[in-house]
PDB file of N, CA and C in Angstrom:
ATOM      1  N   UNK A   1     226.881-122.141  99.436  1.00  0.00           N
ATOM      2  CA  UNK A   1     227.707-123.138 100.109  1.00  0.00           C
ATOM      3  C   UNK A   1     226.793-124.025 100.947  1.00  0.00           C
ATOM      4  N   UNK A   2     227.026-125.317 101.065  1.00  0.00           N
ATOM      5  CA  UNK A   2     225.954-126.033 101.531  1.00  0.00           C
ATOM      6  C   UNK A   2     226.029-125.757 103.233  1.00  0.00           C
ATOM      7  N   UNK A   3     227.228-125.524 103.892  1.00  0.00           N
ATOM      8  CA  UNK A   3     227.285-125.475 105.197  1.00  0.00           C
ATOM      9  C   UNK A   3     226.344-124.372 105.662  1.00  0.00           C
ATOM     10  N   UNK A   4     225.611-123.560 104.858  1.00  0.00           N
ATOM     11  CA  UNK A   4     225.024-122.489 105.414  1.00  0.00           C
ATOM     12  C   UNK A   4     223.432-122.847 105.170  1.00  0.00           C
ATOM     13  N   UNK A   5     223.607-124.349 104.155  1.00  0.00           N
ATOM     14  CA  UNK A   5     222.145-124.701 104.482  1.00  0.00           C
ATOM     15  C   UNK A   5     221.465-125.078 105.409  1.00  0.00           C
ATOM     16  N   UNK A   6     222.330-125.819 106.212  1.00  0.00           N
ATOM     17  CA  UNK A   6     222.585-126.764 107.754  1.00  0.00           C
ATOM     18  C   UNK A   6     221.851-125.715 109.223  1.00  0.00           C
ATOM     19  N   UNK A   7     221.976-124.357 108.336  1.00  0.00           N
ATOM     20  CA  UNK A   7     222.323-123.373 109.408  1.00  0.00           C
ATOM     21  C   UNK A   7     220.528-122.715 109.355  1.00  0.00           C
ATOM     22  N   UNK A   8     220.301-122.291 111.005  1.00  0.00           N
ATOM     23  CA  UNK A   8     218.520-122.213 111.091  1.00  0.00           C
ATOM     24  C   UNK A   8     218.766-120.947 110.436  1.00  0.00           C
ATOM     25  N   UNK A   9     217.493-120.727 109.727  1.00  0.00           N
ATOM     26  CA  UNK A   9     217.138-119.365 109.095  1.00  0.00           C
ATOM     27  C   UNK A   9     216.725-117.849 109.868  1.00  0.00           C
ATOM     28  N   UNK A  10     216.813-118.463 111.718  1.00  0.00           N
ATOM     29  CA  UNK A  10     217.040-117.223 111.541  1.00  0.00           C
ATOM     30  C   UNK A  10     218.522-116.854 111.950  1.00  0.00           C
ATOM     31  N   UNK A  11     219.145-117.371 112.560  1.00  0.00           N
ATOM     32  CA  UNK A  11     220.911-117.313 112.727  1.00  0.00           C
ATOM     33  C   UNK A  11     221.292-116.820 111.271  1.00  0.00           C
ATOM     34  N   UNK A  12     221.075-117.421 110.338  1.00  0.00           N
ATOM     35  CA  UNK A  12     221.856-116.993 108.615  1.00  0.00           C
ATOM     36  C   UNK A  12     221.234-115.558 108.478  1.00  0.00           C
ATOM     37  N   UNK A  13     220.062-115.433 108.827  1.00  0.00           N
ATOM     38  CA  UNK A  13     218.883-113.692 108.200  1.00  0.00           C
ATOM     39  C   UNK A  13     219.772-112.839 109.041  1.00  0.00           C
ATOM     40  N   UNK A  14     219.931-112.906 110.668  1.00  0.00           N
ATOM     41  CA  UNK A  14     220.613-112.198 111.816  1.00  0.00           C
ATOM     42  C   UNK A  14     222.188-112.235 111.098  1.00  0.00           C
ATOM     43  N   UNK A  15     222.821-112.993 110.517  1.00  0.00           N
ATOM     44  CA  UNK A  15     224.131-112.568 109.788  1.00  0.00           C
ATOM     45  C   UNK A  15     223.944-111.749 108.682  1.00  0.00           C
ATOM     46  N   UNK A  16     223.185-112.008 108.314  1.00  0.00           N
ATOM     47  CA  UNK A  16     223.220-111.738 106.736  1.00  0.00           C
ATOM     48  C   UNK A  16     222.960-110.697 106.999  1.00  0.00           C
ATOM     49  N   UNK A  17     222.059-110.000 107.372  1.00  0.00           N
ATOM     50  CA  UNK A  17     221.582-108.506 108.030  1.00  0.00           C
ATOM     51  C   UNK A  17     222.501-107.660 108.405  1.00  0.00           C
ATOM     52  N   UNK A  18     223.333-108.107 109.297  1.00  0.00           N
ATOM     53  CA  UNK A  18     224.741-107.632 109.884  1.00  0.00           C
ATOM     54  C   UNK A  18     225.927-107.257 108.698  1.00  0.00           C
ATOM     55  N   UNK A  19     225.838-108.232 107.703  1.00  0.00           N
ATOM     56  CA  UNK A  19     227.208-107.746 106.916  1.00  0.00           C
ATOM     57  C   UNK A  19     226.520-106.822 105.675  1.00  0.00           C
ATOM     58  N   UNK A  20     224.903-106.999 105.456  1.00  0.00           N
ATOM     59  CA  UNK A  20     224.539-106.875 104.626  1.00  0.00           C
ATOM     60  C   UNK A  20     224.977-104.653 104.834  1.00  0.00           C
ATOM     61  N   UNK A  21     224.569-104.843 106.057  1.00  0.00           N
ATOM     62  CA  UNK A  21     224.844-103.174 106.652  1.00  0.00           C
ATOM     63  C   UNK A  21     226.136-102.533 107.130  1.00  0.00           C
ATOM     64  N   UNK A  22     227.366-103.667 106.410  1.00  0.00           N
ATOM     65  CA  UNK A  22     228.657-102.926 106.584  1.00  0.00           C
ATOM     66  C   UNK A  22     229.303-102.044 105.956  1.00  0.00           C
ATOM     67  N   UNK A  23     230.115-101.477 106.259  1.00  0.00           N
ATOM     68  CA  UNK A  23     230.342-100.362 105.235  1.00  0.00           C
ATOM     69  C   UNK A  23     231.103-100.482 104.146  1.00  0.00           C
ATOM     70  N   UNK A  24     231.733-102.059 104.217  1.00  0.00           N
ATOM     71  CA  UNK A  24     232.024-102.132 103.019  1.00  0.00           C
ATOM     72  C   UNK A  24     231.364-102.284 102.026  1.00  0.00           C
ATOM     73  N   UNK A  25     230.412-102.591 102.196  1.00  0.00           N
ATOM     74  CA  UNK A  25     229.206-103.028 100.624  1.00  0.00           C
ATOM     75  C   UNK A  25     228.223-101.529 101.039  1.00  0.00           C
ATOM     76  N   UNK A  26     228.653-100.566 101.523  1.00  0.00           N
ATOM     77  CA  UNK A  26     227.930 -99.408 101.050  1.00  0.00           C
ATOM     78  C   UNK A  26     228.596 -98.664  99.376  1.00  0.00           C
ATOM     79  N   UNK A  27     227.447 -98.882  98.802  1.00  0.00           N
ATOM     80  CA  UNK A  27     227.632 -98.313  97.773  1.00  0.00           C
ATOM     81  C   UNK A  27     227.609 -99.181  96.213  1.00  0.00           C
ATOM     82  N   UNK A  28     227.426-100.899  96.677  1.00  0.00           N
ATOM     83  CA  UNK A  28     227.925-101.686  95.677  1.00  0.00           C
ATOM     84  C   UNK A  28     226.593-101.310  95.497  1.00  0.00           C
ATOM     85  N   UNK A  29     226.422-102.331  94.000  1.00  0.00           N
ATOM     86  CA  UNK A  29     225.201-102.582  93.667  1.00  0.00           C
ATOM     87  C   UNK A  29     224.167-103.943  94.583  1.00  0.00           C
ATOM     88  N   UNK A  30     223.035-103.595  94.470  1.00  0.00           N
ATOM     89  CA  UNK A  30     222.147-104.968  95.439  1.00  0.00           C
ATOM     90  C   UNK A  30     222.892-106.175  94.924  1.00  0.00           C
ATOM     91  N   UNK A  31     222.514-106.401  93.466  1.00  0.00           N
ATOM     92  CA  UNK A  31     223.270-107.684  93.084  1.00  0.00           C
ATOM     93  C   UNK A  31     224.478-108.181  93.714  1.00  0.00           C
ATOM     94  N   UNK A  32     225.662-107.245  93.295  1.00  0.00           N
ATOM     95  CA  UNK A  32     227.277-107.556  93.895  1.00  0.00           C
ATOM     96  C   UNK A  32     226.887-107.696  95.387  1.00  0.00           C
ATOM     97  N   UNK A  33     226.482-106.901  96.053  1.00  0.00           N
ATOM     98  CA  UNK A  33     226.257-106.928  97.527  1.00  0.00           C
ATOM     99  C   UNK A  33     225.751-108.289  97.941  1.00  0.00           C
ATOM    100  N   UNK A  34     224.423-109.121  97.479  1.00  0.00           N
ATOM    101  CA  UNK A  34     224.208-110.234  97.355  1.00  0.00           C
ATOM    102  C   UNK A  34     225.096-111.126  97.630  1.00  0.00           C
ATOM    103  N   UNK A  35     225.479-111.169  96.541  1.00  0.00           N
ATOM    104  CA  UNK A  35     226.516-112.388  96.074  1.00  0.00           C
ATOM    105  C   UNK A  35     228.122-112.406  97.259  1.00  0.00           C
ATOM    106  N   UNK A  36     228.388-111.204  97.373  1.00  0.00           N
ATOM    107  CA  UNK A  36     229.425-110.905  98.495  1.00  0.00           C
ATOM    108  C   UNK A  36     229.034-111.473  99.434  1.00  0.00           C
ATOM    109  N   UNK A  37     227.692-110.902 100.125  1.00  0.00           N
ATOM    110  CA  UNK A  37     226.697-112.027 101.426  1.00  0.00           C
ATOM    111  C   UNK A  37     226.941-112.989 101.511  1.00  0.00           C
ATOM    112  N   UNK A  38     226.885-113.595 100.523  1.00  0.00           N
ATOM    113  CA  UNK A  38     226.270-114.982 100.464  1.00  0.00           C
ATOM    114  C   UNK A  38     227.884-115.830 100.351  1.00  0.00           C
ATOM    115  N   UNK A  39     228.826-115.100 100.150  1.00  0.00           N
ATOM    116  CA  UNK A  39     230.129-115.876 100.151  1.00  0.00           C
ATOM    117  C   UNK A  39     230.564-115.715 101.687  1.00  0.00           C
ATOM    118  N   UNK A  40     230.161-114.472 101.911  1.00  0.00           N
ATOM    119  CA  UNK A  40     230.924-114.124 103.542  1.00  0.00           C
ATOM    120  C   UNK A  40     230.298-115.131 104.747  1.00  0.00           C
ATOM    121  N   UNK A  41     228.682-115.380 104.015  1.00  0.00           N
ATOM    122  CA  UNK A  41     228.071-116.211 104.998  1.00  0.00           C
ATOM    123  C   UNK A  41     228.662-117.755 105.034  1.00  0.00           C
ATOM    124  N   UNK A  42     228.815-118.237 103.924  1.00  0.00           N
ATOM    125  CA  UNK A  42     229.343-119.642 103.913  1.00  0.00           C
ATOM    126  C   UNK A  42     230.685-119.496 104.566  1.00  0.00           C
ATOM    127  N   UNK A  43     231.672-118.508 104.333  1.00  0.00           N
ATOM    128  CA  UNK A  43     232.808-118.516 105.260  1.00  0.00           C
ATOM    129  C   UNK A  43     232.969-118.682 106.536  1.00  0.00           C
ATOM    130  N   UNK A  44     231.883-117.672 107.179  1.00  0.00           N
ATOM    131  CA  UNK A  44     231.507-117.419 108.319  1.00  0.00           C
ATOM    132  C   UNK A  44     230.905-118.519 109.161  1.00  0.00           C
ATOM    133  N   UNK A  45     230.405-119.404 108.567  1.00  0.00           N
ATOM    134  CA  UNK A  45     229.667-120.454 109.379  1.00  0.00           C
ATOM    135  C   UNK A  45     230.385-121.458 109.075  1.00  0.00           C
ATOM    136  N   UNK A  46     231.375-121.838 108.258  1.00  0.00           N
ATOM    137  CA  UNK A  46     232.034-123.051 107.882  1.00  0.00           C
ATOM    138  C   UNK A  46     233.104-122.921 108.587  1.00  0.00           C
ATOM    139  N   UNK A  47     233.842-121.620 109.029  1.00  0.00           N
ATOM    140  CA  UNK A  47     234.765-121.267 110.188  1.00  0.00           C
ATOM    141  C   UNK A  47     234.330-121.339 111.780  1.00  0.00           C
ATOM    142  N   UNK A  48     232.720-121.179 111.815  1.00  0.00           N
ATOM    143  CA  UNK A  48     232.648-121.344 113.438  1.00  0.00           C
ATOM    144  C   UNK A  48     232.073-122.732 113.856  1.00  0.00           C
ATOM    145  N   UNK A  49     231.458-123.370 112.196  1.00  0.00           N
ATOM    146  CA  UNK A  49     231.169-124.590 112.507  1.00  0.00           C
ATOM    147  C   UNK A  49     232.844-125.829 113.003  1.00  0.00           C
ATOM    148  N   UNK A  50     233.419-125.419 112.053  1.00  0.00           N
ATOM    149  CA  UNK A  50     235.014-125.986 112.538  1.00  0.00           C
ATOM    150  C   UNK A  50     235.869-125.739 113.251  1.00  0.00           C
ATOM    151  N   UNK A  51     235.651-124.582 113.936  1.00  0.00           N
ATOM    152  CA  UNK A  51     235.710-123.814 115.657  1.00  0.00           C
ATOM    153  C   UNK A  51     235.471-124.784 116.783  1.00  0.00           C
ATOM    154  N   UNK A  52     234.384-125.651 116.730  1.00  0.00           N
ATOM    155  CA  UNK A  52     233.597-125.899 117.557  1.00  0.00           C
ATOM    156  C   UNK A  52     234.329-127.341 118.067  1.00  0.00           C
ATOM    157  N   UNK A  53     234.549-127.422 119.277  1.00  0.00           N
ATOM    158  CA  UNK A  53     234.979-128.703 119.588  1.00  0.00           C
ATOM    159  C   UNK A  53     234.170-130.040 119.123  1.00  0.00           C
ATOM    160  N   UNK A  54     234.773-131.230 118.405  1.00  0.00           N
ATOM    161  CA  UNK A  54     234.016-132.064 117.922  1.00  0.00           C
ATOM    162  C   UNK A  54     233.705-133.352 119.169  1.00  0.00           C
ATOM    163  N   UNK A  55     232.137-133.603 118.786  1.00  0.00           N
ATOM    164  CA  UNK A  55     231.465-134.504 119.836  1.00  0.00           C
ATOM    165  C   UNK A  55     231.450-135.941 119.403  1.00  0.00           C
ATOM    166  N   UNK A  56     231.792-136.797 120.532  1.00  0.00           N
ATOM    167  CA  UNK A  56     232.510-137.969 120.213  1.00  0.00           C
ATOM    168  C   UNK A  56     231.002-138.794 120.349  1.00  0.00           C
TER     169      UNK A  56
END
């Protein structure tokens, strides 16, 4: 998702790290686990980026 390109690398690594060690993706495969990441991350930042009060 592009909104998570926007986003500094280490804020996205410090997420990604975090969900990467939840217990729901204990047990998937690396691949599926990946790809799950990488959707949760674009969610995740495209929701707090549009959170954010907009600057005039």
């Amino acid at each position: 998702m592009s909104v998570v390109k926007n986003i500094s690398a280490e804020a996205r690594d410090a997420k990604k790290q975090e969900l990467l060690a939840s217990d729901a993706l204990k047990g998937k495969p690396a691949d599926m686990a990946e790809k799950i990441v990488e959707g949760q991350l674009g969610k995740y930042f495209a929701e707090a980026l549009f959170a954010r009060p907009a600057i005039h």
